[in-house]
Protein backbone atom coordinates (compact mmCIF):
# COMPACT_ATOMS: atom_id res chain seq x y z
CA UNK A 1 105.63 86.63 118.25
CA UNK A 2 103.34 84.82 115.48
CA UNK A 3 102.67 86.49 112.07
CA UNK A 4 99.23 86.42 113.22
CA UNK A 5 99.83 88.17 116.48
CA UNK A 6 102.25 90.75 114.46
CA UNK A 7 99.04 91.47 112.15
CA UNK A 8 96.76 92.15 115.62
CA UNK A 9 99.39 94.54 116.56
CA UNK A 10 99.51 96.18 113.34
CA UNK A 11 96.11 96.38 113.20
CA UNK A 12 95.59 97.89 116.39
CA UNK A 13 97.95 99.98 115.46
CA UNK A 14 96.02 101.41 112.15
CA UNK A 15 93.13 102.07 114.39
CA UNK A 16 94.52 103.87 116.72
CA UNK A 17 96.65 105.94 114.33
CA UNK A 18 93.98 106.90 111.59
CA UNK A 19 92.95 110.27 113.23
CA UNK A 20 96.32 111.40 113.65
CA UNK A 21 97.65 109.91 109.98
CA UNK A 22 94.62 111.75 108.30
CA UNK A 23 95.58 115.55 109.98
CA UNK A 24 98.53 115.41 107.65
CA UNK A 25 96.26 114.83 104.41
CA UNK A 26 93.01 116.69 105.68
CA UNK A 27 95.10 120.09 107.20
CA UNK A 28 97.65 122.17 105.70
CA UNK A 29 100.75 123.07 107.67
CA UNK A 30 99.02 126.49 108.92
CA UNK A 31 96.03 123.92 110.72
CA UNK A 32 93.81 125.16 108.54
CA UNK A 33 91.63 122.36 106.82
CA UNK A 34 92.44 121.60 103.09
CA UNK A 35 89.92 123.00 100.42
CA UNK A 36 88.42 119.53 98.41
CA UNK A 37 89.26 118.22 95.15
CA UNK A 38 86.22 118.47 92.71
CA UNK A 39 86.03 114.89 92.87
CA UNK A 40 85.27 114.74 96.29
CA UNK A 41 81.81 115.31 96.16
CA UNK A 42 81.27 112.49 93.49
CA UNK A 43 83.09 109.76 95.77
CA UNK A 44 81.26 111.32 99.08
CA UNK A 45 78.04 110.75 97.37
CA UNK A 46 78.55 107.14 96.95
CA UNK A 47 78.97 106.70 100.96
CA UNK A 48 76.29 109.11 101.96
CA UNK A 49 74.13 107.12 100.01
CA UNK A 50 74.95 104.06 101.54
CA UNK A 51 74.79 104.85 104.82
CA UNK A 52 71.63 106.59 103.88
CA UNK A 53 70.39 103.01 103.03
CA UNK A 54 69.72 103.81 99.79
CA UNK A 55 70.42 102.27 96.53
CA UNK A 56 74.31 102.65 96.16
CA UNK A 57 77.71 101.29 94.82
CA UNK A 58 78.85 99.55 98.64
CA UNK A 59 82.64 99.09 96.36
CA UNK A 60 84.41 101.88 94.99
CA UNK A 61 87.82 102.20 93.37
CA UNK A 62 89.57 105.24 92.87
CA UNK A 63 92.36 104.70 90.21
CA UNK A 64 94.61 107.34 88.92
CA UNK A 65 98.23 108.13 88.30
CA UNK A 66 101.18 108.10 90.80
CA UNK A 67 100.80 111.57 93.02
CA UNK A 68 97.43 112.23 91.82
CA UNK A 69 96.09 112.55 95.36
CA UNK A 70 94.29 108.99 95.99
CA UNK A 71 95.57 108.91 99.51
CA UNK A 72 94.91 112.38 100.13
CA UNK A 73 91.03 111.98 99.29
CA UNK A 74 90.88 108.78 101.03
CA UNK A 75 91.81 110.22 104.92
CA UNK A 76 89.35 113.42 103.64
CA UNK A 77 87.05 110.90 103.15
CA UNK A 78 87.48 109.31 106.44
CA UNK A 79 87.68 112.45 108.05
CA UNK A 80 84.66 113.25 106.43
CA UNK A 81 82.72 110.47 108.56
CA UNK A 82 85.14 109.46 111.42
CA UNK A 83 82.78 110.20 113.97
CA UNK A 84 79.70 108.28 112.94
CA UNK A 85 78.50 105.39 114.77
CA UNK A 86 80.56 102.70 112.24
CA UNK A 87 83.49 100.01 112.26
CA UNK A 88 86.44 102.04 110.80
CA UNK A 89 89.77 100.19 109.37
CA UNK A 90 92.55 102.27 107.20
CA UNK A 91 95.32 99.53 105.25
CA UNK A 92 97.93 100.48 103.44
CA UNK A 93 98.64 96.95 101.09
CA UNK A 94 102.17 97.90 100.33
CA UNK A 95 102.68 97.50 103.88
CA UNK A 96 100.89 95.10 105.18
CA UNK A 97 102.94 92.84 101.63
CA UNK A 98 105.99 94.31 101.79
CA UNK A 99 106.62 94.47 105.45
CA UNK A 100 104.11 92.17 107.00
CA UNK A 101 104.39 89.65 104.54
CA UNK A 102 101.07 89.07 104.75
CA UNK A 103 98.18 89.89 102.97
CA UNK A 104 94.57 91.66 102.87
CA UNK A 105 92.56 88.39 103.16
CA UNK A 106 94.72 87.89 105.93
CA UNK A 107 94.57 90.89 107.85
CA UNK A 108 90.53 90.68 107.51
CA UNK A 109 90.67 87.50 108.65
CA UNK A 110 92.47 88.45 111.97
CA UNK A 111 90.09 91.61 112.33
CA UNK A 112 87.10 89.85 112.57
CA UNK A 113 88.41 87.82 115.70
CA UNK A 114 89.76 91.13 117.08
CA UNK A 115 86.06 92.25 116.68
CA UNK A 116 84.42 89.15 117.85
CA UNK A 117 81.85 88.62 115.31
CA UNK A 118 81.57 87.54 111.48
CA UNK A 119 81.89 90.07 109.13
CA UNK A 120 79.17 88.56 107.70
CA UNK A 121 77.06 89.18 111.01
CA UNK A 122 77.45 92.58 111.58
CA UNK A 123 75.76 95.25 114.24
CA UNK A 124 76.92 98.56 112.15
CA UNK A 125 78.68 99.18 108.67
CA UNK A 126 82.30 98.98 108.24
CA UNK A 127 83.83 101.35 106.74
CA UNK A 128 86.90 99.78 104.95
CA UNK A 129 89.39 102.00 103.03
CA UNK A 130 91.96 100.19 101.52
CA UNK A 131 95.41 102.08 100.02
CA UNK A 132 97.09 100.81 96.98
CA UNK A 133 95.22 97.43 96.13
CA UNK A 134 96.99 96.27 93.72
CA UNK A 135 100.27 95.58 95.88
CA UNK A 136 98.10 92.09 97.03
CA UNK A 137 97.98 90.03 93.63
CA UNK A 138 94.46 88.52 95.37
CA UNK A 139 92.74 92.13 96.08
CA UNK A 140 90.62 91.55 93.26
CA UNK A 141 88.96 87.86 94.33
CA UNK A 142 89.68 88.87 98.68
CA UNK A 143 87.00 92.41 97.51
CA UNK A 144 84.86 90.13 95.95
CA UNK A 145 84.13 87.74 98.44
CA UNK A 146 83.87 90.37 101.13
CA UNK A 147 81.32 92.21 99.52
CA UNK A 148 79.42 89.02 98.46
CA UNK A 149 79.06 88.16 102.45
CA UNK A 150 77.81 91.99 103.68
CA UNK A 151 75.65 94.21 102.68
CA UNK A 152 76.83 96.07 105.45
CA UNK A 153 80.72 96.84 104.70
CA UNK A 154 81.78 99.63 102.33
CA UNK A 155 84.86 99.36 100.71
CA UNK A 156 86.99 102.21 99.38
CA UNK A 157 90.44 101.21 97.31
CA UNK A 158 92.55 103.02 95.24
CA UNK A 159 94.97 101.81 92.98
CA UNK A 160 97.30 102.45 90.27
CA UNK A 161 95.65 102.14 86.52
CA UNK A 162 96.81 98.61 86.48
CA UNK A 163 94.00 97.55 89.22
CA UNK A 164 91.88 97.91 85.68
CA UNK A 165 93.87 95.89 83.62
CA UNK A 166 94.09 93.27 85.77
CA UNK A 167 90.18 93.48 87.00
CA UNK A 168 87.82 90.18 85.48
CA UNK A 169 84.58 90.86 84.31
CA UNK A 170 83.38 89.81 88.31
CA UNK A 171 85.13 92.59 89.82
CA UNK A 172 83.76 95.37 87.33
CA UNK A 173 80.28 94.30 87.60
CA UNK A 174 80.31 94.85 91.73
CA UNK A 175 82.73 97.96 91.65
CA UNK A 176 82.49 101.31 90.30
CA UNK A 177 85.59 102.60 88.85
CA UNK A 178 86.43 106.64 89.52
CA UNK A 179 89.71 108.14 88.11
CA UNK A 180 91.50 110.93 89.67
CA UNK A 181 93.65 113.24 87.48
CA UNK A 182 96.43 115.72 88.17
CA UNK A 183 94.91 119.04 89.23
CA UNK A 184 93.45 121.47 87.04
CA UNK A 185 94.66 124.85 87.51
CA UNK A 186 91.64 125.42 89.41
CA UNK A 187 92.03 123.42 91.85
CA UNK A 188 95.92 124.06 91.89
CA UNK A 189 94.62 127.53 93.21
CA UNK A 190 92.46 125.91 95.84
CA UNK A 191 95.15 123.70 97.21
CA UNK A 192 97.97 125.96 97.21
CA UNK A 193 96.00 129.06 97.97
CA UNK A 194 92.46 128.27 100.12
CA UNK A 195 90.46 130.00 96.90
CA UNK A 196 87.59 129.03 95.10
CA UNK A 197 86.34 129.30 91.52
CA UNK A 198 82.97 131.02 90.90
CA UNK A 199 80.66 128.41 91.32
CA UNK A 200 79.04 127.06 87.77
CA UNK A 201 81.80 129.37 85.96
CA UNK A 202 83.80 125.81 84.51
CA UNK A 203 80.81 124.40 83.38
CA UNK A 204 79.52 127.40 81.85
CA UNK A 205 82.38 128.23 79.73
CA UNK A 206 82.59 124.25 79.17
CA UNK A 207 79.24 124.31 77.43
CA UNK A 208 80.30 127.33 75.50
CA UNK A 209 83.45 126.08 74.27
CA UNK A 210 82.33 121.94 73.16
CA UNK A 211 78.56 123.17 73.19
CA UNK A 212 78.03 125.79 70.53
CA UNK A 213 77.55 125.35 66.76
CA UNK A 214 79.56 127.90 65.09
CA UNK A 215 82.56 130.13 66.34
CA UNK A 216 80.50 133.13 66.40
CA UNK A 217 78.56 131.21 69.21
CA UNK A 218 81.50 130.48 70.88
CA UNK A 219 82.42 134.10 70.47
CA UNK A 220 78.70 135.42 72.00
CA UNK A 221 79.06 132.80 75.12
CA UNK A 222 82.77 133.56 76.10
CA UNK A 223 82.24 137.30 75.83
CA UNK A 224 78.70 137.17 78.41
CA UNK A 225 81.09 135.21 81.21
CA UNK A 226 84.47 137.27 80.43
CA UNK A 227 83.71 139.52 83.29
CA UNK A 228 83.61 136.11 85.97
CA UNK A 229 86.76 134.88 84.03
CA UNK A 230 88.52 138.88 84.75
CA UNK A 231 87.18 138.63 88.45
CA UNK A 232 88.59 135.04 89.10
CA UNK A 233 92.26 136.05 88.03
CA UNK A 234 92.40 139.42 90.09
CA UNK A 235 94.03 138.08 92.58
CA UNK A 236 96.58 135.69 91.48
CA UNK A 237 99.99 136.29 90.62
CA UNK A 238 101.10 135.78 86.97
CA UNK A 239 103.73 133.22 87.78
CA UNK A 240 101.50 130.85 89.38
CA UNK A 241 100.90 129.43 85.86
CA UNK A 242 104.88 129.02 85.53
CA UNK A 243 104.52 126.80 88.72
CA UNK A 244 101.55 125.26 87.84
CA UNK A 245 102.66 124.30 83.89
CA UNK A 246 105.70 122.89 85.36
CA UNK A 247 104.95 121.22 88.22
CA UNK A 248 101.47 122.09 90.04
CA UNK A 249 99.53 119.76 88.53
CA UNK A 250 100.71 117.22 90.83
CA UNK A 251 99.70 117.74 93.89
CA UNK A 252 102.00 116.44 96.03
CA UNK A 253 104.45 118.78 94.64
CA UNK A 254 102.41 122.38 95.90
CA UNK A 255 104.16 122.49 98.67
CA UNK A 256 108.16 122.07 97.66
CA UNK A 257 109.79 125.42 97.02
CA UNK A 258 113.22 124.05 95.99
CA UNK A 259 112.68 123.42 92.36
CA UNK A 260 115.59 120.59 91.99
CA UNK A 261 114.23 119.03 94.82
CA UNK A 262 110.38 119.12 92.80
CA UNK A 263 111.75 117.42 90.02
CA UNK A 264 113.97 115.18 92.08
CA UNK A 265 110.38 113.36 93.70
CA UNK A 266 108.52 113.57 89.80
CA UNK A 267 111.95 111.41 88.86
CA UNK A 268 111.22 109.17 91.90
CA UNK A 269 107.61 108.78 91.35
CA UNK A 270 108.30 108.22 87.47
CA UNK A 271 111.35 105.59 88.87
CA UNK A 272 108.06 103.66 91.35
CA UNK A 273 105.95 103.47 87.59
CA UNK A 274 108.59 101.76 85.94
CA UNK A 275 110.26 99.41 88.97
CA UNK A 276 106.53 98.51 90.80
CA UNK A 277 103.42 99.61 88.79
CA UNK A 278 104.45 98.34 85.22
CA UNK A 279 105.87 94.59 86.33
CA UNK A 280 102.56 94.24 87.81
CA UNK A 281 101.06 94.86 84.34
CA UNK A 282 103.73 92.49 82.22
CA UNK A 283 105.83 90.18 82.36
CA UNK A 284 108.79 92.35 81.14
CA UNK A 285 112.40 91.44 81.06
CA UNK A 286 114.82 93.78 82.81
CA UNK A 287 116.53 94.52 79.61
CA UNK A 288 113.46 96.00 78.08
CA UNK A 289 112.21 97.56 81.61
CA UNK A 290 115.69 99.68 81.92
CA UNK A 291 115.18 100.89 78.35
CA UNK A 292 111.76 102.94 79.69
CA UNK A 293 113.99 105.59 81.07
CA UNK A 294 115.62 106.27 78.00
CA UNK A 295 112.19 106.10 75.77
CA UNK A 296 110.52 108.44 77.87
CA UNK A 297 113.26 111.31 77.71
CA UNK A 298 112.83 110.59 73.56
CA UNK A 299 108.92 111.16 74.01
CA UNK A 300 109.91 114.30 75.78
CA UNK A 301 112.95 115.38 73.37
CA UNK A 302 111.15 114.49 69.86
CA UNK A 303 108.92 116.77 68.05
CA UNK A 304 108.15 113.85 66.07
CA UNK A 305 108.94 110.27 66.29
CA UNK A 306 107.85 106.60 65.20
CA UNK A 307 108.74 102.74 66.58
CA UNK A 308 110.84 101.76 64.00
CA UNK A 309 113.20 104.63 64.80
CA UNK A 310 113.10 104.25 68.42
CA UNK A 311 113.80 100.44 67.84
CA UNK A 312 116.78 101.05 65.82
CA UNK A 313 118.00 103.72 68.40
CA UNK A 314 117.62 101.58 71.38
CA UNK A 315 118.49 98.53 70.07
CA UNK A 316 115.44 96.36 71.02
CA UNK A 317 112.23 94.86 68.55
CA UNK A 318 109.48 97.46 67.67
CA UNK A 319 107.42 94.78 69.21
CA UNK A 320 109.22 95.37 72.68
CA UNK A 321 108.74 99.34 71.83
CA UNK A 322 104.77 99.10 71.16
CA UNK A 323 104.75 97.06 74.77
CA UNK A 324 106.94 99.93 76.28
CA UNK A 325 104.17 102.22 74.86
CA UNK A 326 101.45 99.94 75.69
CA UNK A 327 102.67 99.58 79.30
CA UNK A 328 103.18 103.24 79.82
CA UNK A 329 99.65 104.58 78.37
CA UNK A 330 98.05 101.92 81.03
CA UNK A 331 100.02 103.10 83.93
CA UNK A 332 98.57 106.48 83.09
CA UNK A 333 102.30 108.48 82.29
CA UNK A 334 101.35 108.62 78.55
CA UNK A 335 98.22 109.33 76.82
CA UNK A 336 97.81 108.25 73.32
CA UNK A 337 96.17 110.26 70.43
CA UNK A 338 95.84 108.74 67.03
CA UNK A 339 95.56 110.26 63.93
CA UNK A 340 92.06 111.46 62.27
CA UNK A 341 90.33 108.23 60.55
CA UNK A 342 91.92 105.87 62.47
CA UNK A 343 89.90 103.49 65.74
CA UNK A 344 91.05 102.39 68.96
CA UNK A 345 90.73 99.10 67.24
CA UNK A 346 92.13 99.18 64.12
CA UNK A 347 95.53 98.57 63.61
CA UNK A 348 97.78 101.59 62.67
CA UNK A 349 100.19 102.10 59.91
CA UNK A 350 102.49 103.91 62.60
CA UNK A 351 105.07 104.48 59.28
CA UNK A 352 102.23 106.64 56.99
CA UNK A 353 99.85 108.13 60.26
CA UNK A 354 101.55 107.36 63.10
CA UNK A 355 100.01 107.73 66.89
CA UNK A 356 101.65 111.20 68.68
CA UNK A 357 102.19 110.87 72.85
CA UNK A 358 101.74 113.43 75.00
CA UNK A 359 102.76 113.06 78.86
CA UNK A 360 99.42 112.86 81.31
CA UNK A 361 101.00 115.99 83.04
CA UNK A 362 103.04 118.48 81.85
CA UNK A 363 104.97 118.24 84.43
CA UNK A 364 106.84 114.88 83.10
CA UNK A 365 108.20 116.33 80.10
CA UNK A 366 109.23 119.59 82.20
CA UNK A 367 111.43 117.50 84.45
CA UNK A 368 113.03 116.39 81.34
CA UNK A 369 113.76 119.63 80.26
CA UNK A 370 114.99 121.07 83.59
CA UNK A 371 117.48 118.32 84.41
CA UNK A 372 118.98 117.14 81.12
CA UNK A 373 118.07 119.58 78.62
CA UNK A 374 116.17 119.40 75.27
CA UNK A 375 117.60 119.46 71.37
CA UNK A 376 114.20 121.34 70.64
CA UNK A 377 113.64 125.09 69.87
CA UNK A 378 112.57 126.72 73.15
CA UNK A 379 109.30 128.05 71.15
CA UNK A 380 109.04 124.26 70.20
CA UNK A 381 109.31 122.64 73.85
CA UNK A 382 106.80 125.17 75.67
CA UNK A 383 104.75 124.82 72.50
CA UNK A 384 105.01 120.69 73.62
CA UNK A 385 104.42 121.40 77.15
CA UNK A 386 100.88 123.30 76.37
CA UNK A 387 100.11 120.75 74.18
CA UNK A 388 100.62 118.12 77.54
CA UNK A 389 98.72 120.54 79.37
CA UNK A 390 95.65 120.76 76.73
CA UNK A 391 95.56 117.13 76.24
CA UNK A 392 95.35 116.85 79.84
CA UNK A 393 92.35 118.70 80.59
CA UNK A 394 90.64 117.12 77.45
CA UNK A 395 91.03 113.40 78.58
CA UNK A 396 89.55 115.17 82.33
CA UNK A 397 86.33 117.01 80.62
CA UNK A 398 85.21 114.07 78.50
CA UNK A 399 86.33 111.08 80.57
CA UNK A 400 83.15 108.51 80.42
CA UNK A 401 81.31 110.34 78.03
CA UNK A 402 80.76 107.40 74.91
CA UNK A 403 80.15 109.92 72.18
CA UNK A 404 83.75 111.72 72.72
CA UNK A 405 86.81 111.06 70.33
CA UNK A 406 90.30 112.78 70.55
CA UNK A 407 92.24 112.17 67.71
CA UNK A 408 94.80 114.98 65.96
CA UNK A 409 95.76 115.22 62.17
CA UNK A 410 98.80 113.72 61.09
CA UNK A 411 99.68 115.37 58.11
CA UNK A 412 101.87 118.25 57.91
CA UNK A 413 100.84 121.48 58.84
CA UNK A 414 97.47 119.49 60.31
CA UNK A 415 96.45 120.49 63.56
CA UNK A 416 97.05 119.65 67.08
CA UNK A 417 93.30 117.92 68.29
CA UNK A 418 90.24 117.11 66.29
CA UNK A 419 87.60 116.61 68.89
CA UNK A 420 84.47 114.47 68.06
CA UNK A 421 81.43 115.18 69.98
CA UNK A 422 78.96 112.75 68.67
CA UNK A 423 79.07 113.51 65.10
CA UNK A 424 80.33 116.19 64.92
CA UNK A 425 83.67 117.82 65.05
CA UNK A 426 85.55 120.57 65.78
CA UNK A 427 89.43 121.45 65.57
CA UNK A 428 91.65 122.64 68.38
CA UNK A 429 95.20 124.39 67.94
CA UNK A 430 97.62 125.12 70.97
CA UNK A 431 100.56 127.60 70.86
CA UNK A 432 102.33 130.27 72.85
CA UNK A 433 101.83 132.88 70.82
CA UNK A 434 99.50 131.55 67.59
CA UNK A 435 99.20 134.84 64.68
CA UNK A 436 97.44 132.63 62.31
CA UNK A 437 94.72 129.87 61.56
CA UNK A 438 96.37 128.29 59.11
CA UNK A 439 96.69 125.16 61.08
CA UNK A 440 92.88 124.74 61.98
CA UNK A 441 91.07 125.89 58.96
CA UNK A 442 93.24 123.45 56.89
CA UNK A 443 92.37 120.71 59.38
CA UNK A 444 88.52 121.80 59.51
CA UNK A 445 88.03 121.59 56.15
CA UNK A 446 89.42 117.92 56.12
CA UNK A 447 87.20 116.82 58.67
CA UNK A 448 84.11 118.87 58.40
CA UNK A 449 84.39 120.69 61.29
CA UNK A 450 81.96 122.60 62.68
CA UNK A 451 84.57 125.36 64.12
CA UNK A 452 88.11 125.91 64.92
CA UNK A 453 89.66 126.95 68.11
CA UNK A 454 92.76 128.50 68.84
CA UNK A 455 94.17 128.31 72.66
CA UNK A 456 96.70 130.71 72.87
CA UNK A 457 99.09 131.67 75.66
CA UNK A 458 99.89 135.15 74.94
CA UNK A 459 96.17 136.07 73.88
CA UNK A 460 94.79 138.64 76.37
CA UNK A 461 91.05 138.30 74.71
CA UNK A 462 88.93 136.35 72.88
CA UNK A 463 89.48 137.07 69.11
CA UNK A 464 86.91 135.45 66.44
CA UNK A 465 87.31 135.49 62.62
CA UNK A 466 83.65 135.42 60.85
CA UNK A 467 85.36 134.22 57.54
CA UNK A 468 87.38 131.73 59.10
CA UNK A 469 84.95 129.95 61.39
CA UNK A 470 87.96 130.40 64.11
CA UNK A 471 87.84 131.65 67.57
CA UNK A 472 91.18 132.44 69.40
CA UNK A 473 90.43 131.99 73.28
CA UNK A 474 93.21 133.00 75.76
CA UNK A 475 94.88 130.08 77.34
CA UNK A 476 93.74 131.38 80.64
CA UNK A 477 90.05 131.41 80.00
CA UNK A 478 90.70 127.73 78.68
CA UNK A 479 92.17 126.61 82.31
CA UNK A 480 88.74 127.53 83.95
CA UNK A 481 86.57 124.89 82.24
């Protein structure tokens, strides 16, 4: 059999298969249909609108880190629309590279003689969804030329974060970029459970929280919604926010019960990052690569840390350790928060005011823990792990707003976050069980501040100090927004 006549089969294949490969991603194990993520609606939008015939982005990419979901919301997405009057095709790339050989041009290229007709000729839309893009080196210029020849095919990829890096300034100006992130703890409960929040309740207390000009504001806002916030946690058990700080905010870890086995796949995924996703970013040598392993259980182990010592300890350039860093922050495992005063463009003095790392789930650095243990106080490593969880959500609320700035203060006894919200700031602590404001009120006074915040695990209630300018808001209240 030809290559070509292999890629007919698969193809047929692919067709034939979608309805039965999307009733594992659109329906739980009980048949009942899966509750959507919140970004659903945004990336449903987009096609409604352009089968609407109005005015709409015909290219979307969804990018976002290993076991986000991508795949999930692309079959709901299909699903969604399956039996409209349209041209339907499903690819996953690593397959049709890896065990086709071939490649997406390719496999268009045989489609349209399977369909008889030009793409660029066609009698109804085509509704293309394409599954990790970046596998095909030529996704980028194959999209392109696609969408340059119909008006009538929309395409739907997903990718892994380096789809951006590698994207020209061609690409970006015909697609629209959407990022998925691990799950909130909302949406953790909506997965795992079928239940919704109260609808507006995360924006409300979003506004309140970012929105408000003193603490006492804060204070006033959080206390007229605590009654939705009560309601909402009725009915779900305490140790869901165990699972869900350790593992739950990946989704495709909801439905393992066999915790060694849960942080068994995050190793795997973690092991995919390193081996696929990052050599398609640089052009690293295998003697730096297998040092990522190592660096990443540091990140995890180290209260604090800076290149120099992590060059010295694993006996490579701190060149080769800013790449590591630099490789792992674009493939999404790391997120990066520099100190107060510094830009995303300046160049740091990483020995005075170094940048701090948190993991992009919390999850990460609690597979580190579980399977080979921590030199940390145990105060100190779930203090770490609420930090990954905080950061988290605050690279999710503020993601493509240009006026937001995350940095943190560097100095001791500075605290965790200084949030910028156009020009102004305000100071955010995280701790299990925080007694004091020490922490924020030095940090606010640095940076002007208009208000501190404490997030705190054990708090049962919002607590706000008048002299301080502080407002302590439970942990739990926070996971809402």
């Amino acid at each position: 059999m030809s290559n070509r006549e292999q890629i007919k089969e698969y193809v047929r294949d692919q067709i034939a298969q979608a309805d039965f490969r999307a009733q594992g991603y659109v329906f739980d194990a009980y048949n009942k249909k899966r509750l959507k993520r919140d970004i659903f609606m945004r990336l449903q939008t987009h096609l409604n609108k352009f089968l609407s015939g109005e005015k709409a982005y015909r290219w979307v990419t969804l990018t976002g880190l290993r076991g986000a979901g991508k795949t999930t919301v692309m079959y709901q997405l299909y699903n969604s629309k399956k039996n409209i009057d349209a041209y339907f095709l499903i690819l996953p790339v690593d397959e049709i590279v890896e065990i086709l050989g071939s490649s997406v041009s390719e496999v268009l290229s045989v489609f349209e003689e399977m369909m008889g007709k030009s793409l660029s000729n066609l009698d109804k839309p085509l509704l293309l969804f394409l599954d990790e893009v970046q596998y095909d080196k030529k996704w980028g210029i194959t999209l392109k030329t696609l969408y340059d020849r119909s008006d009538k095919v929309f395409i739907f990829a997903t990718g892994s974060a380096a789809v951006l890096v590698n994207s020209n300034s061609d690409i970006v100006r015909r697609t629209i970029f959407e990022k998925m992130f691990p799950l909130s703890f909302t949406e953790f409960i909506k997965v795992k459970h079928q239940k919704t929040e109260s609808k507006g309740l995360a924006g409300k207390i979003r506004e309140s929280i970012f929105g408000s000009q003193t603490a006492g504001e804060v204070f006033e806002k959080m206390t007229s919604l605590q009654q939705k916030i009560d309601q909402y946690y009725l009915d779900i058990d305490r140790l869901e926010f165990e699972r869900y700080l350790y593992f739950g905010s990946l989704p495709f870890m909801i439905a393992l019960d066999n915790e060694a086995l849960v942080y068994d796949q995050i190793n795997k995924s973690l092991e995919r990052v390193v081996n696929k996703d990052i050599p398609q970013m640089y052009s690293m040598g295998q003697e730096v690569a297998s040092k990522i392993p190592g660096i990443l259980y540091a990140v995890a182990d180290m209260d604090a840390f800076n290149f120099t010592m992590l060059a010295d300890k694993f006996k490579i350039s701190r060149p080769k350790v800013a790449e590591i860093f630099n490789a792992l922050e674009q493939a999404e495992v790391l997120h990066r928060i520099y100190p107060v005063g510094s830009h995303l463009n300046q160049v740091i003095n990483t020995k005075k005011k170094p940048s701090k790392y948190l993991f992009s789930s919390p999850a990460f650095r609690a597979m580190y823990y579980k399977t080979m243990g921590n030199s940390i106080t145990e105060q100190n490593s779930r203090g770490k792990l609420l930090e990954d969880l905080v950061g988290m959500y605050l690279y999710r609320l503020f993601e493509k707003q240009p006026n937001f700035s995350l940095n943190y203060d560097a100095e001791k006894g500075g605290a965790d976050f200084v949030i910028g919200v156009g020009n102004e700031k305000i100071v955010v602590e995280v701790g299990v069980n925080k007694t004091t404001h020490k922490q924020v009120i030095q940090t606010a006074r640095k940076v002007k501040a208009i208000y501190g915040i404490v997030i705190s695990e054990k708090a049962e209630a919002l607590e706000y100090s008048e002299d301080a300018n502080v407002i302590k808001i439970p942990l739990k209240y926070f996971l809402l927004t």
